[in-house]
Protein backbone atom coordinates (compact mmCIF):
# COMPACT_ATOMS: atom_id res chain seq x y z
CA UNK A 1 166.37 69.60 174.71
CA UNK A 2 167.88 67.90 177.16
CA UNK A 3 166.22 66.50 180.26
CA UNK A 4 163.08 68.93 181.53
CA UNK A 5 160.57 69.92 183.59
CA UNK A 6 157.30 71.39 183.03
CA UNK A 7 155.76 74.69 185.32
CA UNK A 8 152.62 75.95 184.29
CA UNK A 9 153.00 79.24 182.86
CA UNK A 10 151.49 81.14 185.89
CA UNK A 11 154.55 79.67 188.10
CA UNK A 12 156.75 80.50 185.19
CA UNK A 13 156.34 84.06 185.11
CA UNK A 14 155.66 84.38 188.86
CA UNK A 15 159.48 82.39 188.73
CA UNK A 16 160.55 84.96 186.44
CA UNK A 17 159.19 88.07 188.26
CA UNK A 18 160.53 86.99 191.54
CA UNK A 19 164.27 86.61 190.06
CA UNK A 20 164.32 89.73 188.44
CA UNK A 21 163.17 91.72 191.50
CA UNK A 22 165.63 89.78 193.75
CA UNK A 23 168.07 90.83 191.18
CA UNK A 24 167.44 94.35 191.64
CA UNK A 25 165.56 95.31 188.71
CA UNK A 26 162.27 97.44 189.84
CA UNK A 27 159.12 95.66 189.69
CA UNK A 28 157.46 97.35 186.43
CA UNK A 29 160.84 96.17 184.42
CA UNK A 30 160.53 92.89 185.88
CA UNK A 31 157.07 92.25 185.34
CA UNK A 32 157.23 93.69 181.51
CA UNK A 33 160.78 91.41 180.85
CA UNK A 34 159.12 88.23 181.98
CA UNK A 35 156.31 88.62 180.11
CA UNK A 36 158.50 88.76 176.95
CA UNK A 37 160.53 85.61 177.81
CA UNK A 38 157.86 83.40 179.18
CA UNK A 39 155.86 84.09 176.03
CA UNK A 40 159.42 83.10 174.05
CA UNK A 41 158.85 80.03 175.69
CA UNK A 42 155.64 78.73 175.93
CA UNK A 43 156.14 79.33 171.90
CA UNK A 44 158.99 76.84 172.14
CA UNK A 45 161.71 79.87 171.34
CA UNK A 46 163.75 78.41 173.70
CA UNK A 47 167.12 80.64 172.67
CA UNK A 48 164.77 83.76 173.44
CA UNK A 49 163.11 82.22 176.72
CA UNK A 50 163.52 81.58 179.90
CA UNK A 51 167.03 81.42 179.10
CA UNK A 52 167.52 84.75 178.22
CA UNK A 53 167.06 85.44 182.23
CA UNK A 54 170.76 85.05 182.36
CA UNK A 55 171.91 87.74 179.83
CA UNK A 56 169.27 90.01 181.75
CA UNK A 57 171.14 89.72 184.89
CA UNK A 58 174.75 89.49 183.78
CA UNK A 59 174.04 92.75 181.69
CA UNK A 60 172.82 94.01 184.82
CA UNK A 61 175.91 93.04 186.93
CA UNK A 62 177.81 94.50 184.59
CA UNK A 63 176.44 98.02 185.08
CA UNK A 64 175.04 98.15 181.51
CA UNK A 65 171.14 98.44 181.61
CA UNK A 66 169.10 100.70 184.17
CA UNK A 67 167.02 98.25 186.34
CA UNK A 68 164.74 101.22 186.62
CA UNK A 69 164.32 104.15 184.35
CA UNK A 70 160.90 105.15 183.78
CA UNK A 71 160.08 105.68 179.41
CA UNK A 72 160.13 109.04 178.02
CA UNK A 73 157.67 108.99 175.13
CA UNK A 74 157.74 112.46 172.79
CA UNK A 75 155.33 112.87 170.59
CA UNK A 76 157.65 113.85 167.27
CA UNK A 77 154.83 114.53 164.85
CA UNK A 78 151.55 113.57 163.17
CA UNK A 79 153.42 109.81 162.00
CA UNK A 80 156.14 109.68 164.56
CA UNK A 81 156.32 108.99 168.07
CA UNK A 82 159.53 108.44 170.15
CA UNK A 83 160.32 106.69 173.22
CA UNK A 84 163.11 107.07 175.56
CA UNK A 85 164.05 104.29 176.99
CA UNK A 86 166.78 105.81 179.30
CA UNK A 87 169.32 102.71 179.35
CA UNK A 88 166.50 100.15 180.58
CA UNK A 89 165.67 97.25 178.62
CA UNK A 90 163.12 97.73 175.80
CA UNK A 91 159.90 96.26 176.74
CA UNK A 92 158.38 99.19 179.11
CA UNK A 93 159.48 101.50 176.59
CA UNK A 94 157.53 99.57 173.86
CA UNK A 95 154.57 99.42 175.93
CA UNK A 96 154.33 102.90 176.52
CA UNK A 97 155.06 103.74 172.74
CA UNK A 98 152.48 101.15 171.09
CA UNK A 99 149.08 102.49 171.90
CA UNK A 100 150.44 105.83 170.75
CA UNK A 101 151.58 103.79 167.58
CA UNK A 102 148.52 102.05 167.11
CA UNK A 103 146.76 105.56 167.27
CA UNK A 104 148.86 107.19 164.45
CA UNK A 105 149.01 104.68 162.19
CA UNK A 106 144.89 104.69 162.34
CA UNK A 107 144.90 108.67 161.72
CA UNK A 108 147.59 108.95 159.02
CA UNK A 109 147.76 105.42 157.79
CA UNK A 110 151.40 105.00 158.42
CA UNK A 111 153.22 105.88 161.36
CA UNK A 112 156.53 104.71 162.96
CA UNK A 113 157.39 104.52 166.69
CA UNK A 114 161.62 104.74 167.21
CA UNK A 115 162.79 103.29 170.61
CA UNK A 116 166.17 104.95 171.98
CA UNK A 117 168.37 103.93 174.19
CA UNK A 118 167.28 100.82 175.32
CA UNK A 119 168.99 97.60 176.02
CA UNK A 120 167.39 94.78 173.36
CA UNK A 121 167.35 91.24 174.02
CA UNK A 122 163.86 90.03 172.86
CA UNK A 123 162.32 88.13 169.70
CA UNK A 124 160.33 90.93 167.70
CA UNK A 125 157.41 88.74 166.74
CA UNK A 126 156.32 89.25 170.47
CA UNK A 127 155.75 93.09 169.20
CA UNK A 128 154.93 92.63 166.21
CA UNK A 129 152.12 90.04 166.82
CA UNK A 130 150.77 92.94 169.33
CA UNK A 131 150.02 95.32 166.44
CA UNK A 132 148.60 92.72 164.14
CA UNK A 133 146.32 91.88 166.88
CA UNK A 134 144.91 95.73 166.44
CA UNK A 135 144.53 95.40 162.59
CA UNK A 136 148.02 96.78 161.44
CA UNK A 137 150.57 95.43 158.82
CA UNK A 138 153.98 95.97 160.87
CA UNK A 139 157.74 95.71 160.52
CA UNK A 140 160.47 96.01 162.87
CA UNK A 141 164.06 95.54 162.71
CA UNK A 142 167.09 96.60 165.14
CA UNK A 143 170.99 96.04 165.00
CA UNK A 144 172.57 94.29 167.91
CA UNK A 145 176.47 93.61 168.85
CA UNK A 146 178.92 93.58 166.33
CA UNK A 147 178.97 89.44 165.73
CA UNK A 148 178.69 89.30 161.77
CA UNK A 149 181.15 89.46 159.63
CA UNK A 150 180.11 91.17 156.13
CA UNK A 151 180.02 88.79 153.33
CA UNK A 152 183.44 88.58 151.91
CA UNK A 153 184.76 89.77 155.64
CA UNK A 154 186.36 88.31 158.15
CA UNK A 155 186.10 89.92 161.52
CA UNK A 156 182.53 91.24 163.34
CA UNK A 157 180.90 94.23 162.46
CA UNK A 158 177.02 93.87 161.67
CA UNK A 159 174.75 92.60 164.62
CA UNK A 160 172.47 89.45 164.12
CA UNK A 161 170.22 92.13 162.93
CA UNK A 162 166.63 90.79 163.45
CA UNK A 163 164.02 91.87 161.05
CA UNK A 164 160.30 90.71 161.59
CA UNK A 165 156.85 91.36 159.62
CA UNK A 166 153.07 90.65 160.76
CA UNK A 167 150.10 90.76 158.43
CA UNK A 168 146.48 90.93 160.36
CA UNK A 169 144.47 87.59 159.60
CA UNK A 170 141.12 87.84 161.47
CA UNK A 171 140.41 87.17 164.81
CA UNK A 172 140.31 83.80 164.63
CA UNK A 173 143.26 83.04 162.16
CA UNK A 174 146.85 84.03 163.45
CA UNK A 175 148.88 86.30 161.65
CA UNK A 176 151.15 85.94 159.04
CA UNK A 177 154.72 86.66 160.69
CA UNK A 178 157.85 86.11 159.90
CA UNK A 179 160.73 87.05 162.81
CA UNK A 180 164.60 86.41 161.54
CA UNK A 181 167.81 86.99 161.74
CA UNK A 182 169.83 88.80 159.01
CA UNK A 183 172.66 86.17 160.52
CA UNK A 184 172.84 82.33 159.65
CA UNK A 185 171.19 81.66 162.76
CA UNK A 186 170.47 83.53 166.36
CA UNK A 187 172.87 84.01 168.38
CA UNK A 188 171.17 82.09 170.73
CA UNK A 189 171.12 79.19 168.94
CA UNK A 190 174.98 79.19 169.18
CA UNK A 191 175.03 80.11 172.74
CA UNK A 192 172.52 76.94 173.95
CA UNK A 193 174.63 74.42 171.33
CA UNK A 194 177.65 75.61 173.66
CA UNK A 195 176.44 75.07 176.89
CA UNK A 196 174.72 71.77 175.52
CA UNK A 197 178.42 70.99 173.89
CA UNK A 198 176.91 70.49 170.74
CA UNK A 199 179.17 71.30 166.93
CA UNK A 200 176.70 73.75 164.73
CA UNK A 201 176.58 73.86 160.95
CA UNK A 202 179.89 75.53 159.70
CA UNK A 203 177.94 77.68 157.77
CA UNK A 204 176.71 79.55 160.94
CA UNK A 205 180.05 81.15 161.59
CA UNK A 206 183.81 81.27 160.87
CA UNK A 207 187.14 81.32 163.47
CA UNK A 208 189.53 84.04 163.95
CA UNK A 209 191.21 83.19 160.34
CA UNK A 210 188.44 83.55 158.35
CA UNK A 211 187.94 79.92 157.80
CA UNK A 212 184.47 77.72 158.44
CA UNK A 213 183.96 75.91 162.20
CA UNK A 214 181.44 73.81 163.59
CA UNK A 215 182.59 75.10 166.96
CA UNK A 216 180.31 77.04 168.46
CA UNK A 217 183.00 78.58 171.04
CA UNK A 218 185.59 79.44 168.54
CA UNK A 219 182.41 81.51 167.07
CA UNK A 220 181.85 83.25 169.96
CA UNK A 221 184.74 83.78 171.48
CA UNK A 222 187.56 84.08 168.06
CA UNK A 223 185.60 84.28 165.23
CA UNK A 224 182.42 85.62 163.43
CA UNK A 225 179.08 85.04 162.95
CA UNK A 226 178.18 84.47 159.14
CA UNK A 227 175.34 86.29 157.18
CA UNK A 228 172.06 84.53 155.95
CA UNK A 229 172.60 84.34 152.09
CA UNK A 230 176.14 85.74 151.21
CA UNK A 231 176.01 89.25 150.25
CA UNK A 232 172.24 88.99 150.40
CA UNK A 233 172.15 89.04 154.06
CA UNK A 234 174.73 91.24 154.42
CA UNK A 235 172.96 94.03 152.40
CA UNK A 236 169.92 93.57 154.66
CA UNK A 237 171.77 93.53 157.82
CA UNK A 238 173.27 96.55 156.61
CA UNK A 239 170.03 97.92 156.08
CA UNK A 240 168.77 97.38 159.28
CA UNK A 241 172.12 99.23 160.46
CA UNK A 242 170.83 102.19 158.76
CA UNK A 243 167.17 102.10 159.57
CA UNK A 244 167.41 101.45 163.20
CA UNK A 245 170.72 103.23 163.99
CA UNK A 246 171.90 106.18 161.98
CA UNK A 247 168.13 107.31 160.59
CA UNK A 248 166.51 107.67 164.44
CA UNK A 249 169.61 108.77 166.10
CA UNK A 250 170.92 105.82 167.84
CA UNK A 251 174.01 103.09 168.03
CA UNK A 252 175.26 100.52 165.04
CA UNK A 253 176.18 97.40 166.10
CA UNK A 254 180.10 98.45 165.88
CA UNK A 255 178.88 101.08 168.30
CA UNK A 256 176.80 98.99 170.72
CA UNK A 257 179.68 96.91 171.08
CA UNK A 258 182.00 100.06 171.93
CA UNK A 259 179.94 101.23 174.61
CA UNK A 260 179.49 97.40 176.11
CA UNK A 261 183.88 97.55 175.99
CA UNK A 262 183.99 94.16 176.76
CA UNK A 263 181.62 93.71 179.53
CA UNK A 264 179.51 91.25 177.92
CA UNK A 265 176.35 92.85 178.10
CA UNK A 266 173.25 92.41 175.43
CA UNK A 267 173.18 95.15 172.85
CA UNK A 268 172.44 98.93 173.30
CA UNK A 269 171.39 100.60 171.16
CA UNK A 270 167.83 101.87 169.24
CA UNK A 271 164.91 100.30 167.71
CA UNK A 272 162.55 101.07 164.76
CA UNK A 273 158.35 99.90 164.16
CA UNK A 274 156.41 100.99 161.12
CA UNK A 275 152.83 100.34 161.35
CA UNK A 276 150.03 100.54 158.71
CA UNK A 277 146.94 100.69 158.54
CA UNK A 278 144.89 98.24 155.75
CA UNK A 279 141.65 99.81 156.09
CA UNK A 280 143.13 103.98 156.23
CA UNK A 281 144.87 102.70 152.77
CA UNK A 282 142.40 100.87 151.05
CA UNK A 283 139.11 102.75 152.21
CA UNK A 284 136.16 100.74 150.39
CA UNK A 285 138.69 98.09 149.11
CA UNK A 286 139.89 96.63 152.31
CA UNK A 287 137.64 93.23 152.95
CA UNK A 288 138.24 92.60 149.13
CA UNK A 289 142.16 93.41 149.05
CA UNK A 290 142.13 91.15 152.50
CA UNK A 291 140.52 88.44 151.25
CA UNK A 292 143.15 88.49 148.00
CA UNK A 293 145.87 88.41 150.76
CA UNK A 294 143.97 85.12 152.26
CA UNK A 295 143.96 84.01 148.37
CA UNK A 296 147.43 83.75 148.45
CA UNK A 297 148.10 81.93 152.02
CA UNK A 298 145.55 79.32 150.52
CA UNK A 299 147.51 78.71 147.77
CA UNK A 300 150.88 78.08 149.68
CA UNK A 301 149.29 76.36 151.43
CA UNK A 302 148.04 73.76 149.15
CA UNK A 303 151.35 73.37 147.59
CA UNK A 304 152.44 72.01 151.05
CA UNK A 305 154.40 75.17 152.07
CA UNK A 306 154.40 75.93 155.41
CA UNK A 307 153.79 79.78 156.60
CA UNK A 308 156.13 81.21 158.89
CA UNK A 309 155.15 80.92 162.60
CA UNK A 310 152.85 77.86 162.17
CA UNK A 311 155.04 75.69 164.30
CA UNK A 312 155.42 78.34 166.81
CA UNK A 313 151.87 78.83 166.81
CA UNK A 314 151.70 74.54 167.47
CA UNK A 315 154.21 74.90 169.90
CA UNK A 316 151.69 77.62 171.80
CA UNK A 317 148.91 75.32 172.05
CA UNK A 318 150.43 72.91 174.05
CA UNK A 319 152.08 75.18 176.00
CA UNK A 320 148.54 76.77 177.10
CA UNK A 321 147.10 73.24 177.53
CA UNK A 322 150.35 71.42 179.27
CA UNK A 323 152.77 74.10 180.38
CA UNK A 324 156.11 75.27 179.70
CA UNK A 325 159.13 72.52 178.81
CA UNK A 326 162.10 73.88 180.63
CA UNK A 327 165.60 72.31 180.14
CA UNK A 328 166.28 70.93 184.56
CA UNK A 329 169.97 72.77 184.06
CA UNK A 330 168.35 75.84 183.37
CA UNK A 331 165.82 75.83 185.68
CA UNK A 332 167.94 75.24 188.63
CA UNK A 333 170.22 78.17 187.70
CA UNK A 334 167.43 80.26 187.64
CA UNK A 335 165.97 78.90 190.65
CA UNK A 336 169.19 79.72 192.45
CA UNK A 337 168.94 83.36 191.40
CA UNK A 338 165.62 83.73 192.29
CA UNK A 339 166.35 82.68 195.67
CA UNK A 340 169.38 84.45 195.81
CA UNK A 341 172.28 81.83 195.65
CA UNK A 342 174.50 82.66 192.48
């Protein structure tokens, strides 16, 4: 990172808050989004941050996301609840949709929560880590813009396509979780090694042609985004298409970029959480079938393998006992639009 400062994470999201609502977005939204991108980073997930302030607004200047719209939640059936997110960003609509999640998947054991048109910008493991935190195994995934190019393509049309997974550990233990992209990398990632003028891998993405670049603007502005794994991550990414678009009603990627029509917005479009419940599954068997589940962590873990999250997790405790690294640059851009001078 380049040069920083540090703000506790009090200021942070009071920083946050106040920029949003000078922005025009209505204080519940506000409050909810900068909850999601402080907590991106004091984890040290600095593309999904405090940085991510800046697609917020822009998306909002562009007339693309409701600062406002209250969450319609319908109750579908016995396993499946729905939430309307009415064009707003994601967050208040998850919020209202979880506890009613939470409750289902205790009752039937499995239960799924779709969000629908909402504007989504944030990592998943924030959500995710919210249900493990009640007991549940979850899973979430949602499409995005069209950035990826298939494997064997050469022009966009699969989103970064984030996928995540949490597994309950005990209260004291954090969860397993895993939170990636079905892309070579975030799109974030690309966008900070821009504005940092930094080359990326050429793995990450290819130009207009078809051909690798290390140029993180020719990616973003000519070119493609690559898939994780070849035709592995492109058959996942496509499965998150179907999962989270086409199966609860709502936009691909190809179609989230349609309806942004070049105004640079984040993604609309829908999102889908399945939730289980361990102990509604395994009755009398659930402390052993846990504890089989902690038999295998151990034994990654003494091979030296590092679970997913663990640095994140390092990251949060100095966070919580220093405060929040900000790069200056960004903090003085969003200083300016919290005080309402860009």
């Amino acid at each position: 990172m380049n040069a920083a400062i540090t703000l506790p994470i009090d200021e942070a999201q009071a920083l946050a808050e106040r920029l949003l609502k000078r922005q025009g977005f209505a204080e519940p939204h506000a409050q909810a989004i900068a909850r999601t991108v402080v907590a991106g980073q004091r984890d040290e997930c600095f593309s999904h941050g405090l940085y991510r302030l800046l697609g917020c607004v822009h998306t909002l200047k562009a007339g693309k996301v409701s600062p406002s719209a209250q969450p319609d939640l319908h109750d579908q059936s016995p396993a499946i609840v729905r939430v309307d997110a009415g064009g707003a960003f994601s967050q208040l609509a998850y919020e209202l949709g979880r506890p009613v999640l939470v409750e289902k998947a205790r009752s039937q054991g499995i239960a799924g929560l779709a969000i629908n048109h909402c504007v989504h910008f944030s990592a998943l493991w924030i959500e995710i880590e919210a249900l493990t935190q009640a007991g549940l195994v979850a899973f979430a995934c949602t499409p995005s813009h069209a950035w990826v190019a298939p494997a064997g393509g050469t022009s966009p049309l699969l989103g970064t396509n984030p996928m995540a997974f949490g597994w309950p550990r005990g209260d004291d233990t954090p969860p397993y979780l895993f939170d990636f992209a079905t892309s070579a990398i975030a799109r974030g990632d690309i966008e900070l090694a821009r504005r940092e003028g930094r080359a990326v891998p050429e793995e990450w993405g290819i130009d207009g042609e078809g051909n690798p670049t290390s140029d993180p603007a020719t990616i973003l502005d000519e070119g493609a985004m690559q898939p994780f794994g070849g035709h592995k991550g492109s058959a996942l990414a496509t499965m998150v298409e179907l999962l989270a678009g086409p199966l609860i009603g709502d936009l691909t990627s190809h179609e989230s970029m349609a309806f942004d029509d070049g105004a640079g917005g984040l993604p609309y479009h829908g999102e889908i959480i399945l939730a289980f419940d361990p102990k509604r599954w395994l009755g009398d068997g659930y402390q052993a079938s846990m504890q089989r589940a902690e038999g295998l962590f151990e034994r990654m873990a003494a091979q030296g393998a590092r679970l997913p999250s663990q640095r994140r997790y390092q990251a949060r405790k100095r966070s919580l006992a220093n405060g929040l690294r900000v790069a200056k640059p960004l903090y003085d851009e969003l200083l300016a639009l919290a005080n309402g001078n860009a």
